[in-house]
N, C-alpha and C. Protein backbone atom coordinates (compact mmCIF):
# COMPACT_ATOMS: atom_id res chain seq x y z
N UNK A 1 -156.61 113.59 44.85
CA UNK A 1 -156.04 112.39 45.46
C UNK A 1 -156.12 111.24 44.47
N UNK A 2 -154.99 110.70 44.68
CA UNK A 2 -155.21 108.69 43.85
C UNK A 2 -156.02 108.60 44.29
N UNK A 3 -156.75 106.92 43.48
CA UNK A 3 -157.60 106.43 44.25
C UNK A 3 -156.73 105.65 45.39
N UNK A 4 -155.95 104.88 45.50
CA UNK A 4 -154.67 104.75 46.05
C UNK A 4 -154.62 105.33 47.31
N UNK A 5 -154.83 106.74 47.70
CA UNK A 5 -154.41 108.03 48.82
C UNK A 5 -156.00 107.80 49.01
N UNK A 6 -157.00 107.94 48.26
CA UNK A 6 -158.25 107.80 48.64
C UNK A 6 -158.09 106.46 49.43
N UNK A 7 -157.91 105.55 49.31
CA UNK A 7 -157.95 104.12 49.96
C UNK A 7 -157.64 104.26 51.18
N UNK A 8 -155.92 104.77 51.33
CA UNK A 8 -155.25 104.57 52.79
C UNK A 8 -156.07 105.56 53.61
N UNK A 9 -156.32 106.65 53.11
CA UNK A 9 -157.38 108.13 53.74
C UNK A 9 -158.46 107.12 54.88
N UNK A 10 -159.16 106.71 53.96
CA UNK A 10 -160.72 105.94 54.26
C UNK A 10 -160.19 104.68 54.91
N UNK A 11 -158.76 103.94 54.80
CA UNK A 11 -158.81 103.21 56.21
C UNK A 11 -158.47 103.80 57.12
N UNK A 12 -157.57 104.67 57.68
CA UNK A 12 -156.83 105.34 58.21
C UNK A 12 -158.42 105.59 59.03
N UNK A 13 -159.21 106.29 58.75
CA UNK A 13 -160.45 107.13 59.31
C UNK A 13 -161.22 106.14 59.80
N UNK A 14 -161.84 104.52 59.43
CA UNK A 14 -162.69 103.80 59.34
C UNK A 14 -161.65 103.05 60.82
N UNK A 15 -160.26 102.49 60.81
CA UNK A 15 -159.35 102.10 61.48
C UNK A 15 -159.07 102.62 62.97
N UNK A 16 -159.00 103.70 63.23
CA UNK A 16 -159.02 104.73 64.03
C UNK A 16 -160.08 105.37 64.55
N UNK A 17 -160.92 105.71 63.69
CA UNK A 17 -162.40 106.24 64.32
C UNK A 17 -163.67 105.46 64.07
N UNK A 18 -163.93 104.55 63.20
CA UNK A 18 -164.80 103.41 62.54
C UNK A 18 -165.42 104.41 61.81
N UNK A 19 -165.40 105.68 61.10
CA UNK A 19 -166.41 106.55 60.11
C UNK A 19 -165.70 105.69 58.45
N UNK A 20 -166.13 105.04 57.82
CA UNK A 20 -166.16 104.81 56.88
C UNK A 20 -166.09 105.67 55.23
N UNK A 21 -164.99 105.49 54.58
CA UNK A 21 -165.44 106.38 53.53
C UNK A 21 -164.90 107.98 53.40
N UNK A 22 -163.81 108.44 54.82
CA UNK A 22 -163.88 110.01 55.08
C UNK A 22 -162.35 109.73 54.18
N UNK A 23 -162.16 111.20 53.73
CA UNK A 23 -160.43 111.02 52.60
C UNK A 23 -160.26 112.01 52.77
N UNK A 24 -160.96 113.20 53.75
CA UNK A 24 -160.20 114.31 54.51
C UNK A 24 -161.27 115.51 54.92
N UNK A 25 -160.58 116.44 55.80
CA UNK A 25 -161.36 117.33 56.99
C UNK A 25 -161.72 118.52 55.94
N UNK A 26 -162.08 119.70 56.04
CA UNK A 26 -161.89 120.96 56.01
C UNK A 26 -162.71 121.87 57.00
N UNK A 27 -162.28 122.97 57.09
CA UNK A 27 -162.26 124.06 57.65
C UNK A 27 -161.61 125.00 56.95
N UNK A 28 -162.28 126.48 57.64
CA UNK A 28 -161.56 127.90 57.41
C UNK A 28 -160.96 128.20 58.89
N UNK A 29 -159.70 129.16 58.56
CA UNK A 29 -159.08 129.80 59.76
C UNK A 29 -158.62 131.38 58.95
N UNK A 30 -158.85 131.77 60.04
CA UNK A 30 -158.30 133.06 59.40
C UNK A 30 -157.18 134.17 59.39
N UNK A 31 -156.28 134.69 58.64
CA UNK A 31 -155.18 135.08 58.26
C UNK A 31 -155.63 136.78 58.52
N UNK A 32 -155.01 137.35 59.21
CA UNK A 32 -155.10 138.77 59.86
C UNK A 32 -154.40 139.37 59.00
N UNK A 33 -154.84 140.55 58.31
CA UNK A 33 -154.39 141.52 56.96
C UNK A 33 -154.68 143.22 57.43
N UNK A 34 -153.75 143.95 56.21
CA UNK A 34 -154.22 145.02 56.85
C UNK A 34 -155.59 145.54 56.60
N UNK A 35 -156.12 146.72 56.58
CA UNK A 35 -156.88 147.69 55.85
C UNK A 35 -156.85 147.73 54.28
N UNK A 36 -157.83 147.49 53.75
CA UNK A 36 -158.36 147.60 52.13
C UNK A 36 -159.52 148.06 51.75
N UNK A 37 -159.59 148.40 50.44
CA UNK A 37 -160.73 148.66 50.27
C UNK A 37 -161.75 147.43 49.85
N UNK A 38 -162.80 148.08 50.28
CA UNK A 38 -163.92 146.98 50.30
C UNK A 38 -163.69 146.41 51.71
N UNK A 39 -163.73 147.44 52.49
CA UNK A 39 -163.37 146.88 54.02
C UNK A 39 -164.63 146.34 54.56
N UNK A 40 -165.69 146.48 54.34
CA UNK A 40 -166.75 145.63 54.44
C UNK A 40 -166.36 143.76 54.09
N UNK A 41 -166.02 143.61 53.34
CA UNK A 41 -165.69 142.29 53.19
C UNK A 41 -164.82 141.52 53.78
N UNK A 42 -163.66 142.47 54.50
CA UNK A 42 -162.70 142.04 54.98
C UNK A 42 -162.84 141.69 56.70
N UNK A 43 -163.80 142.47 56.77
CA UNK A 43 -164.00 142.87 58.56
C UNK A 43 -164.79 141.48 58.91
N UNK A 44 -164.40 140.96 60.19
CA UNK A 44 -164.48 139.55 60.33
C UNK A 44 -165.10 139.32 61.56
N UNK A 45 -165.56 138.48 62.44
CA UNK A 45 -166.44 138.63 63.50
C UNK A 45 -166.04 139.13 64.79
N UNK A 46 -164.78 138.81 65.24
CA UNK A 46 -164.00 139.42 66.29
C UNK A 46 -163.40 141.19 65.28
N UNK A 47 -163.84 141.59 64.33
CA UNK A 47 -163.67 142.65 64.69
C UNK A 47 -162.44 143.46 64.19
N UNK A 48 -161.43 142.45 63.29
CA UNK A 48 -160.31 142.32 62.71
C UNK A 48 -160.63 142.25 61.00
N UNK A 49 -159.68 143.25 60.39
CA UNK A 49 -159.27 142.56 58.48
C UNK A 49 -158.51 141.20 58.89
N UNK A 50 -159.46 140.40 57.95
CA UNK A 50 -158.75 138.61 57.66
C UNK A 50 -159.17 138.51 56.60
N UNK A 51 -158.54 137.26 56.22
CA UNK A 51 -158.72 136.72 54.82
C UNK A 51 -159.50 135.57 55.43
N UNK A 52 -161.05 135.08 54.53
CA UNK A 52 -161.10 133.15 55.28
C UNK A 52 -160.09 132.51 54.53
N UNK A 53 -159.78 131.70 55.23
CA UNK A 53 -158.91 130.85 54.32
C UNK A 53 -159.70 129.16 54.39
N UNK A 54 -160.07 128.85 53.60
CA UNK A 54 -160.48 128.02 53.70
C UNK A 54 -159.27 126.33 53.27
N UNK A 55 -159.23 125.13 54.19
CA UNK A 55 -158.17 124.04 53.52
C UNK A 55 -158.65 122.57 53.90
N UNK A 56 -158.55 121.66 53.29
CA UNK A 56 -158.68 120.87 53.41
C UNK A 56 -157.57 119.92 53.62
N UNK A 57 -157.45 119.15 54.49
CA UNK A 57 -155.79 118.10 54.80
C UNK A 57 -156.60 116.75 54.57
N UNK A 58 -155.86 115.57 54.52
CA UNK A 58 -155.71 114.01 54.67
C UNK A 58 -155.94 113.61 55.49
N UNK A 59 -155.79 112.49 56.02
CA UNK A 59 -154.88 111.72 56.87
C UNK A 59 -153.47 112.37 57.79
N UNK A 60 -153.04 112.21 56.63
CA UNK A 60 -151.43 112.34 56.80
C UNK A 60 -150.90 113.96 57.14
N UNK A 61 -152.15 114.55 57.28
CA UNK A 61 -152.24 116.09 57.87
C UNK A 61 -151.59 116.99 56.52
N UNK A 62 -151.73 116.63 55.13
CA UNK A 62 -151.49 116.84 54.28
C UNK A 62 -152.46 118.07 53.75
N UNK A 63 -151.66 118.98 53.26
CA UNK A 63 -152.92 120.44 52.86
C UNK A 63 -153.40 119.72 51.39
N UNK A 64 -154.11 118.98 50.98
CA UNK A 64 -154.90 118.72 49.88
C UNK A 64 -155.51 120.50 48.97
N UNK A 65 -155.95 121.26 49.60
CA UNK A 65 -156.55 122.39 48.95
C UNK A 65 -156.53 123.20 49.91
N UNK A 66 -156.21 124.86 49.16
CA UNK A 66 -156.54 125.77 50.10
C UNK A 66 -157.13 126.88 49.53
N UNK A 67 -158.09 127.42 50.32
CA UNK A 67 -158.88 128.58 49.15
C UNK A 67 -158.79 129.66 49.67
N UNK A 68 -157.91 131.05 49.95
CA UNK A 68 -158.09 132.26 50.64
C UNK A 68 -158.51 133.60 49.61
N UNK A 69 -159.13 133.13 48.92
CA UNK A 69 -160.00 134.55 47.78
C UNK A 69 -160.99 135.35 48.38
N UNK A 70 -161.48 135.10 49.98
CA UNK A 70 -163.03 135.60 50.11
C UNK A 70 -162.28 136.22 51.33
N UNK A 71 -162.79 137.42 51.74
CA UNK A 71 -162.51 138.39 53.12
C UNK A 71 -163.38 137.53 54.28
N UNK A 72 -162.83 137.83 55.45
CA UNK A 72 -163.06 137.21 56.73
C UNK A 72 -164.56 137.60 57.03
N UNK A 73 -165.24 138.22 56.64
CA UNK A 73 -166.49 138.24 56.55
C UNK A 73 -167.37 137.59 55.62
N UNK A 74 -166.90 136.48 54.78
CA UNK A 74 -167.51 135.20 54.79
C UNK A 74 -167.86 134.11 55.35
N UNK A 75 -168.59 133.75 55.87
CA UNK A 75 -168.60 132.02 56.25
C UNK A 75 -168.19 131.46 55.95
N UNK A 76 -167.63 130.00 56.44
CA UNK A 76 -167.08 129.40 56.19
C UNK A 76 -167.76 128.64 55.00
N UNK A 77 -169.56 127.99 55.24
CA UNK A 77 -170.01 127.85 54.79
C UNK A 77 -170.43 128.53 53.10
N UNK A 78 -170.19 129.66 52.80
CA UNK A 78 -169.73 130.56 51.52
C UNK A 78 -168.73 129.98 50.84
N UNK A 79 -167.63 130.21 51.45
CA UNK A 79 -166.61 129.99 50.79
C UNK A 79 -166.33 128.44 50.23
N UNK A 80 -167.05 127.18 51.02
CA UNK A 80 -167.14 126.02 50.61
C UNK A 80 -168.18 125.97 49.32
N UNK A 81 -169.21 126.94 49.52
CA UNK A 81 -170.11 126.74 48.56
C UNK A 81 -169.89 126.89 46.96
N UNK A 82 -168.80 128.14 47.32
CA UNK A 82 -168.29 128.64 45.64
C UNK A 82 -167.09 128.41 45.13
N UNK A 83 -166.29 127.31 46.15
CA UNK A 83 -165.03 126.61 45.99
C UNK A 83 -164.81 126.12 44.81
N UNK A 84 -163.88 125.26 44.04
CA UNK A 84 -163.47 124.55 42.80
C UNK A 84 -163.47 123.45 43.86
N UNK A 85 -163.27 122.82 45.11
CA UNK A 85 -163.21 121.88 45.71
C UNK A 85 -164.51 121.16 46.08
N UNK A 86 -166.10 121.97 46.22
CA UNK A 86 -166.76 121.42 47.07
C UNK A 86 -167.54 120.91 45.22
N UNK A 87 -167.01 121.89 43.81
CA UNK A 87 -167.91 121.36 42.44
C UNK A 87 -166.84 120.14 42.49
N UNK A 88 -165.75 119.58 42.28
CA UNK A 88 -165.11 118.53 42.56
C UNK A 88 -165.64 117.27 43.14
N UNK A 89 -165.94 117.42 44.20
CA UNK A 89 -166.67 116.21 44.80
C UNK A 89 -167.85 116.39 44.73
N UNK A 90 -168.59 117.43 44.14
CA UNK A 90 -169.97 116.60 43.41
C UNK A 90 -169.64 116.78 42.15
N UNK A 91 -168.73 116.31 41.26
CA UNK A 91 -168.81 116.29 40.02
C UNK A 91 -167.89 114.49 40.25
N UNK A 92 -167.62 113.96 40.87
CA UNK A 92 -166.92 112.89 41.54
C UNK A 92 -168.39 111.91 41.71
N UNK A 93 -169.29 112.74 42.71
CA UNK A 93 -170.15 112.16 43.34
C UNK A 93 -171.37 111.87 42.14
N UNK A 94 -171.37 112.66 41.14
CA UNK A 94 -172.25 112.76 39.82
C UNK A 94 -171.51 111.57 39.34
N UNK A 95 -170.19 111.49 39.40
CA UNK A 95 -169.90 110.59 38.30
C UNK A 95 -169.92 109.33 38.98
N UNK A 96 -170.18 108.71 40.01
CA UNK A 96 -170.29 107.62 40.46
C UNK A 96 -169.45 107.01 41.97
N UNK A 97 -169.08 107.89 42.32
CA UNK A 97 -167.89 107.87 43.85
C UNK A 97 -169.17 108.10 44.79
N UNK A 98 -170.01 107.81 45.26
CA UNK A 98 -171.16 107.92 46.51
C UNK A 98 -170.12 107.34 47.73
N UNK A 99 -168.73 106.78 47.81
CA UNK A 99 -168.53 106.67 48.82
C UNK A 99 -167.29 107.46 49.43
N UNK A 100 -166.91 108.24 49.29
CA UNK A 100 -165.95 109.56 49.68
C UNK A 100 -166.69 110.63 49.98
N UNK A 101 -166.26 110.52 51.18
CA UNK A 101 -166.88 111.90 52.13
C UNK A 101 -165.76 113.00 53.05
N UNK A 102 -165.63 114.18 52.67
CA UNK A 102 -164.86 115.39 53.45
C UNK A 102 -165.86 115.17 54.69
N UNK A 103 -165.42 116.25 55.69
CA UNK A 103 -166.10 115.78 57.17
C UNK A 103 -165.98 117.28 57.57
N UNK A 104 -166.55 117.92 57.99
CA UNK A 104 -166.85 119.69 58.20
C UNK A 104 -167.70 120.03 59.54
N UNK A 105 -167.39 120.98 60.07
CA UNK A 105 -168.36 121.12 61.44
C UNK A 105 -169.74 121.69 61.37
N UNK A 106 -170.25 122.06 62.27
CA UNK A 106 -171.78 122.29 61.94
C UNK A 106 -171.61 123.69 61.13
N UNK A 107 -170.66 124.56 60.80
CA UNK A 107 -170.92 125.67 60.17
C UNK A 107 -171.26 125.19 58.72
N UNK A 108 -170.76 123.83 57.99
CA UNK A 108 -171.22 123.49 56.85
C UNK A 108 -172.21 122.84 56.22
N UNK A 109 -172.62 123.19 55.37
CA UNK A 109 -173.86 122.33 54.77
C UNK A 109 -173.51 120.81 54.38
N UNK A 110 -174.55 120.53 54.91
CA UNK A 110 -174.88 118.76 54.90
C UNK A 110 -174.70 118.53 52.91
N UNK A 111 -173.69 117.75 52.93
CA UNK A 111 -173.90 117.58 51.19
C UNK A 111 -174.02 116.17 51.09
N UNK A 112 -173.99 114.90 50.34
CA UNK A 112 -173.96 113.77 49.62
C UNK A 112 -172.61 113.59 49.92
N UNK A 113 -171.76 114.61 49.83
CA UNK A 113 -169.96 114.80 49.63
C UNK A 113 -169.35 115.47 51.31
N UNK A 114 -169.92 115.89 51.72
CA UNK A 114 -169.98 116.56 52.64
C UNK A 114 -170.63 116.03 54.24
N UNK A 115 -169.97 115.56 54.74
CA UNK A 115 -170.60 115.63 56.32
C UNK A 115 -170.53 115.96 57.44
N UNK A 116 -171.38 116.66 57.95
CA UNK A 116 -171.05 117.38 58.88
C UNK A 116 -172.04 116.26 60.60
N UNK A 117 -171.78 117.08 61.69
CA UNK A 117 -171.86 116.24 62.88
C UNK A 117 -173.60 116.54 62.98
N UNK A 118 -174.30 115.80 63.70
CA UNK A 118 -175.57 115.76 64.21
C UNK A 118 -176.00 117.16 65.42
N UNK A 119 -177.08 117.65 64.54
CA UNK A 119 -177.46 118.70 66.03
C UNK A 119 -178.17 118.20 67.06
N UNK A 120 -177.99 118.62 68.12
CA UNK A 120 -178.77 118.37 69.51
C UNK A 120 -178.84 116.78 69.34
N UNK A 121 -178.21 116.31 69.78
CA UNK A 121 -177.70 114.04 69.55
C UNK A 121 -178.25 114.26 71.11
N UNK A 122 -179.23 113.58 71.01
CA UNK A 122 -180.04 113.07 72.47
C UNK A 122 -178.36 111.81 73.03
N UNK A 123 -178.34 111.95 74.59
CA UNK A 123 -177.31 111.72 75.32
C UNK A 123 -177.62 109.88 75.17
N UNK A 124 -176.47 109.37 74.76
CA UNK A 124 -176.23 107.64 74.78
C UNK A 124 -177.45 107.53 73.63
N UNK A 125 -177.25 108.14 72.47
CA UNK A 125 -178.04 107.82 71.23
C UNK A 125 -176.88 107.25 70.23
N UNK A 126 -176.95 106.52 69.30
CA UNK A 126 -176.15 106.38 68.29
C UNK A 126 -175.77 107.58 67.31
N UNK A 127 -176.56 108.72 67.26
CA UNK A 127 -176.07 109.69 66.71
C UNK A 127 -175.03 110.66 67.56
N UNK A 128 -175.24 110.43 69.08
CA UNK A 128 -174.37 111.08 69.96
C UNK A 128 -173.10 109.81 69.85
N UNK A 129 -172.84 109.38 69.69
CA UNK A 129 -171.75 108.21 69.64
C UNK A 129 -171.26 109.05 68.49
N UNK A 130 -171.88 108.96 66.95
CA UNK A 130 -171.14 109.17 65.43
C UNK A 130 -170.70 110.38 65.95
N UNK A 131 -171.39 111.38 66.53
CA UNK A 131 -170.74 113.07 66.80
C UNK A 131 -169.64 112.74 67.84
N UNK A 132 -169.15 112.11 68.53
CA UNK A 132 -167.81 111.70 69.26
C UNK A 132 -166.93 111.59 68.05
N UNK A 133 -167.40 110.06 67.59
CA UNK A 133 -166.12 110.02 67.00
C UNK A 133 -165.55 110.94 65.80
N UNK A 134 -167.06 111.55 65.45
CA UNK A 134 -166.54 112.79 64.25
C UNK A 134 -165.78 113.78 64.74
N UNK A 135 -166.19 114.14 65.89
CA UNK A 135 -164.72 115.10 66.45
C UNK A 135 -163.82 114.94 66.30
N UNK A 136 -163.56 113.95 66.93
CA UNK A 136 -162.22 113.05 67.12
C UNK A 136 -161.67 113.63 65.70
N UNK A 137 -162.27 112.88 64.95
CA UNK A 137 -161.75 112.30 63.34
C UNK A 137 -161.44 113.72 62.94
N UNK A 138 -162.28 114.88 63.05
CA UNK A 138 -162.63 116.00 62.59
C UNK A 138 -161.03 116.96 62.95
N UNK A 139 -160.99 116.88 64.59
CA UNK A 139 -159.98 117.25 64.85
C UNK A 139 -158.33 117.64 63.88
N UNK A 140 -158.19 116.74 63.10
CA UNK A 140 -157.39 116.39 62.05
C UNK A 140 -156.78 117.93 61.41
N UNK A 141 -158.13 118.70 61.25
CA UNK A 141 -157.95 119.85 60.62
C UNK A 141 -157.39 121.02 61.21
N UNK A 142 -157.61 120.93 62.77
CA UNK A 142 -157.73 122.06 63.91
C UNK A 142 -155.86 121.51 63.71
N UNK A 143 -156.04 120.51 64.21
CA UNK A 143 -154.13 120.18 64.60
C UNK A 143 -153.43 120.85 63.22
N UNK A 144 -154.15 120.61 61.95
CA UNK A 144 -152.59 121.12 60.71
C UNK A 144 -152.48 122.26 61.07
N UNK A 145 -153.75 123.21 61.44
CA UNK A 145 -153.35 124.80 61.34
C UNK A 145 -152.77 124.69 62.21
N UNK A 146 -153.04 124.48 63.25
CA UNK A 146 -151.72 124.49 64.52
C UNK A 146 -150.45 124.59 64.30
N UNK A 147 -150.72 123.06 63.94
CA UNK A 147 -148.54 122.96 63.02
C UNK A 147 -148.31 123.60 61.98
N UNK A 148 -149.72 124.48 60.68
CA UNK A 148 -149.19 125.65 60.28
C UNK A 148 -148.92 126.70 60.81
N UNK A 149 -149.86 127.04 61.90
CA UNK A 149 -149.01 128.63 62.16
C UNK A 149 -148.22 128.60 63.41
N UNK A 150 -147.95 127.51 63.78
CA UNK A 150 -146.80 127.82 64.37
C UNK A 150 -145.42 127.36 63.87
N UNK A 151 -145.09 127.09 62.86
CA UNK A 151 -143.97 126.80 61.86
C UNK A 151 -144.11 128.33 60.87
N UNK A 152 -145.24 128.61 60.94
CA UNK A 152 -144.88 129.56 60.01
C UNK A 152 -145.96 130.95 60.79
N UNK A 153 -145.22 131.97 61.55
CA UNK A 153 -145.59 132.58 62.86
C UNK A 153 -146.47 133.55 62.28
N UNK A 154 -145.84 134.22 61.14
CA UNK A 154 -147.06 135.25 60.47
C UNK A 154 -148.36 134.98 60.39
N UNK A 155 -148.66 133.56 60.39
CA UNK A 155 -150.00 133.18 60.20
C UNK A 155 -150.68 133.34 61.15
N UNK A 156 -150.01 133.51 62.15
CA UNK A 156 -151.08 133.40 63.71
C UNK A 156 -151.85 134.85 63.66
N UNK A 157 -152.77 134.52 65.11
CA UNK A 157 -154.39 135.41 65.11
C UNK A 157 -153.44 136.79 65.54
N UNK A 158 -152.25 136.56 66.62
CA UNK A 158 -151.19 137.55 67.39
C UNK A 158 -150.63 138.61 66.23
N UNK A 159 -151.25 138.01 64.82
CA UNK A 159 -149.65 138.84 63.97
C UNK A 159 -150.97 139.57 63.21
N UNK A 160 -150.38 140.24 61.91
CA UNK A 160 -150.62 140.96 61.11
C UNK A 160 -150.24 141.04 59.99
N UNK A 161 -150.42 140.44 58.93
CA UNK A 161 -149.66 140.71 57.58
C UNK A 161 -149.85 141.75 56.96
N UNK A 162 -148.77 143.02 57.42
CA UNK A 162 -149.30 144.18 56.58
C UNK A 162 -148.93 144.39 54.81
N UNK A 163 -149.86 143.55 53.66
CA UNK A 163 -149.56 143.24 52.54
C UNK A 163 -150.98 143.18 52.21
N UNK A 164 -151.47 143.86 50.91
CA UNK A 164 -152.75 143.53 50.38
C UNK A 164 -153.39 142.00 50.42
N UNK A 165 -154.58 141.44 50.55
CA UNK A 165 -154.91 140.19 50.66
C UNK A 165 -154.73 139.35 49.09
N UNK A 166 -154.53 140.05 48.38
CA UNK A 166 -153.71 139.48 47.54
C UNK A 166 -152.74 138.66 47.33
N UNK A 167 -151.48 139.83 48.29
CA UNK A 167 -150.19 139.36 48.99
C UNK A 167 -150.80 138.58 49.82
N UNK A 168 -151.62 138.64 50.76
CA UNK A 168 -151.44 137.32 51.46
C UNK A 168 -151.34 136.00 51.88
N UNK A 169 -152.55 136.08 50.03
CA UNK A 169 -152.97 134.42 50.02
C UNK A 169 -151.59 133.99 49.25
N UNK A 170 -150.59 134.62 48.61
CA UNK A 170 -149.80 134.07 47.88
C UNK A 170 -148.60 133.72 49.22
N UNK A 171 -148.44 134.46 50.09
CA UNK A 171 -148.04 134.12 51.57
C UNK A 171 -147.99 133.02 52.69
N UNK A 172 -149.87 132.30 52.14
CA UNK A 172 -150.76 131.57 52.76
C UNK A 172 -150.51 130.09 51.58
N UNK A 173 -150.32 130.51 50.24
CA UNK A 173 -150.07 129.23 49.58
C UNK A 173 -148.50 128.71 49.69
N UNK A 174 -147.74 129.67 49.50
CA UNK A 174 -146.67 129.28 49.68
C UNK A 174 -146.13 128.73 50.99
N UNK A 175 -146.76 129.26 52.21
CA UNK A 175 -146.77 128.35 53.71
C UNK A 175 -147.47 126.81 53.65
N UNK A 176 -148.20 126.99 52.77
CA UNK A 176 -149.01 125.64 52.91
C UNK A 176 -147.81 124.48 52.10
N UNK A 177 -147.37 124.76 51.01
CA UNK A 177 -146.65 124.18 50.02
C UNK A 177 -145.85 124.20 51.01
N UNK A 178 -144.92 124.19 51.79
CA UNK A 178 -143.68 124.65 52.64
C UNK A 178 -144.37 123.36 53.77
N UNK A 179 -145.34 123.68 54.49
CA UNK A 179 -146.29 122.32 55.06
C UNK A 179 -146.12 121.48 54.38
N UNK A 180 -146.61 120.89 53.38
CA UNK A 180 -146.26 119.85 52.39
C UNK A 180 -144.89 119.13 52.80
N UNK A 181 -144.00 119.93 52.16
CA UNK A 181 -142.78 119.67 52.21
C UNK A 181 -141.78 119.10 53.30
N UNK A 182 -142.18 120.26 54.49
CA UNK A 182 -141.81 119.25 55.59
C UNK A 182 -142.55 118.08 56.00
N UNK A 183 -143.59 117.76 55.85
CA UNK A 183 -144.15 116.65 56.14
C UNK A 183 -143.50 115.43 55.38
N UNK A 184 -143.08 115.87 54.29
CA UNK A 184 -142.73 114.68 53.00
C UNK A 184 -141.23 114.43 53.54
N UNK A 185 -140.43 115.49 54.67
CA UNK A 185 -139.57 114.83 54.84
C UNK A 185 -139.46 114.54 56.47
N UNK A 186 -140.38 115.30 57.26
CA UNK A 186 -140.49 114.66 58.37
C UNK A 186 -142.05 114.57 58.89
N UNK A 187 -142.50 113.66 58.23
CA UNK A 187 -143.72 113.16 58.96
C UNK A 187 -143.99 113.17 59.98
N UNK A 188 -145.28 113.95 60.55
CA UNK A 188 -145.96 113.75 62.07
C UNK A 188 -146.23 112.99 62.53
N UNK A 189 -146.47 111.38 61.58
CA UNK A 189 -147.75 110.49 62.59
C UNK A 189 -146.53 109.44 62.40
């Protein structure tokens, strides 16, 4: 991101939800594949071959990054760990940015770069307030996949991409880029 896209990001979030500092969500969802080898890696908690796919959006529900290299029997938490995205913002955060923060659900680790919501927030506490509005804010990520897989139907949990996970992530980037695109010419918000 500009610093520029970083700016509007972090009002957009601070404006709308008062979290200060956020320039976008991530999450994994996962992309249903066939049978491969190394089916151990692929086999996923419901029980299905997936790919994680791990992405991060904006504001502007924009796919910023998407990572689908690791079988659905990663965590989400994994796949953030050994990302080019999560050494990014601590190589950002090393170099002097302490105020840009991604926003992730409790499956992710608490980073400097990274924040995730409060466990067990005692009821009418100020930490149960920040976990409201981090939903809220958080939400951001749940809605793109939405408007990805249902613009682009293969992606859904209903289908099957019968294509090596290879094929798929190149399937999964090229849907995302295709996201992009319509957004740049018909914006959601």
């Amino acid at each position: 991101m500009t610093v520029q896209e970083k700016r509007e990001s972090k009002n957009h979030f601070y404006s709308k939800f008062g979290l200060p500092g956020i320039i976008g969500a991530v999450d994994g969802t996962h992309i249903l594949t066939i049978w491969i080898k190394d089916e151990h890696l692929f086999f996923n908690r419901k029980l299905k071959h997936s790919i994680n796919a791990m992405a991060i959006c904006d504001h502007k529900m924009y796919i910023r990054a998407v990572n689908g290299v690791y079988g659905g029997a990663a965590h989400d938490s994994h796949v953030w760990s050994l990302s080019n995205e999560r050494q990014h913002m601590k190589a950002q955060y090393q170099n002097g940015d302490k105020s840009s923060w991604i926003i992730g659900d409790s499956g992710y680790p608490l980073d400097p770069w990274l924040l995730t919501p409060y466990r067990n927030a005692e009821e009418n506490s100020p930490e149960m307030l920040y976990n409201e509005r981090f939903t809220k804010a958080r939400s951001i990520i749940e809605r793109v996949f939405g408007i990805l897989k249902g613009r682009f139907r293969c992606l859904l949990a209903g289908r099957e991409l019968h294509y090596t996970p290879e094929k798929v992530v190149k399937i999964l980037n090229a849907c995302c880029a295709l996201h992009n695109i319509c957004l740049t010419y018909r914006p959601l918000l």
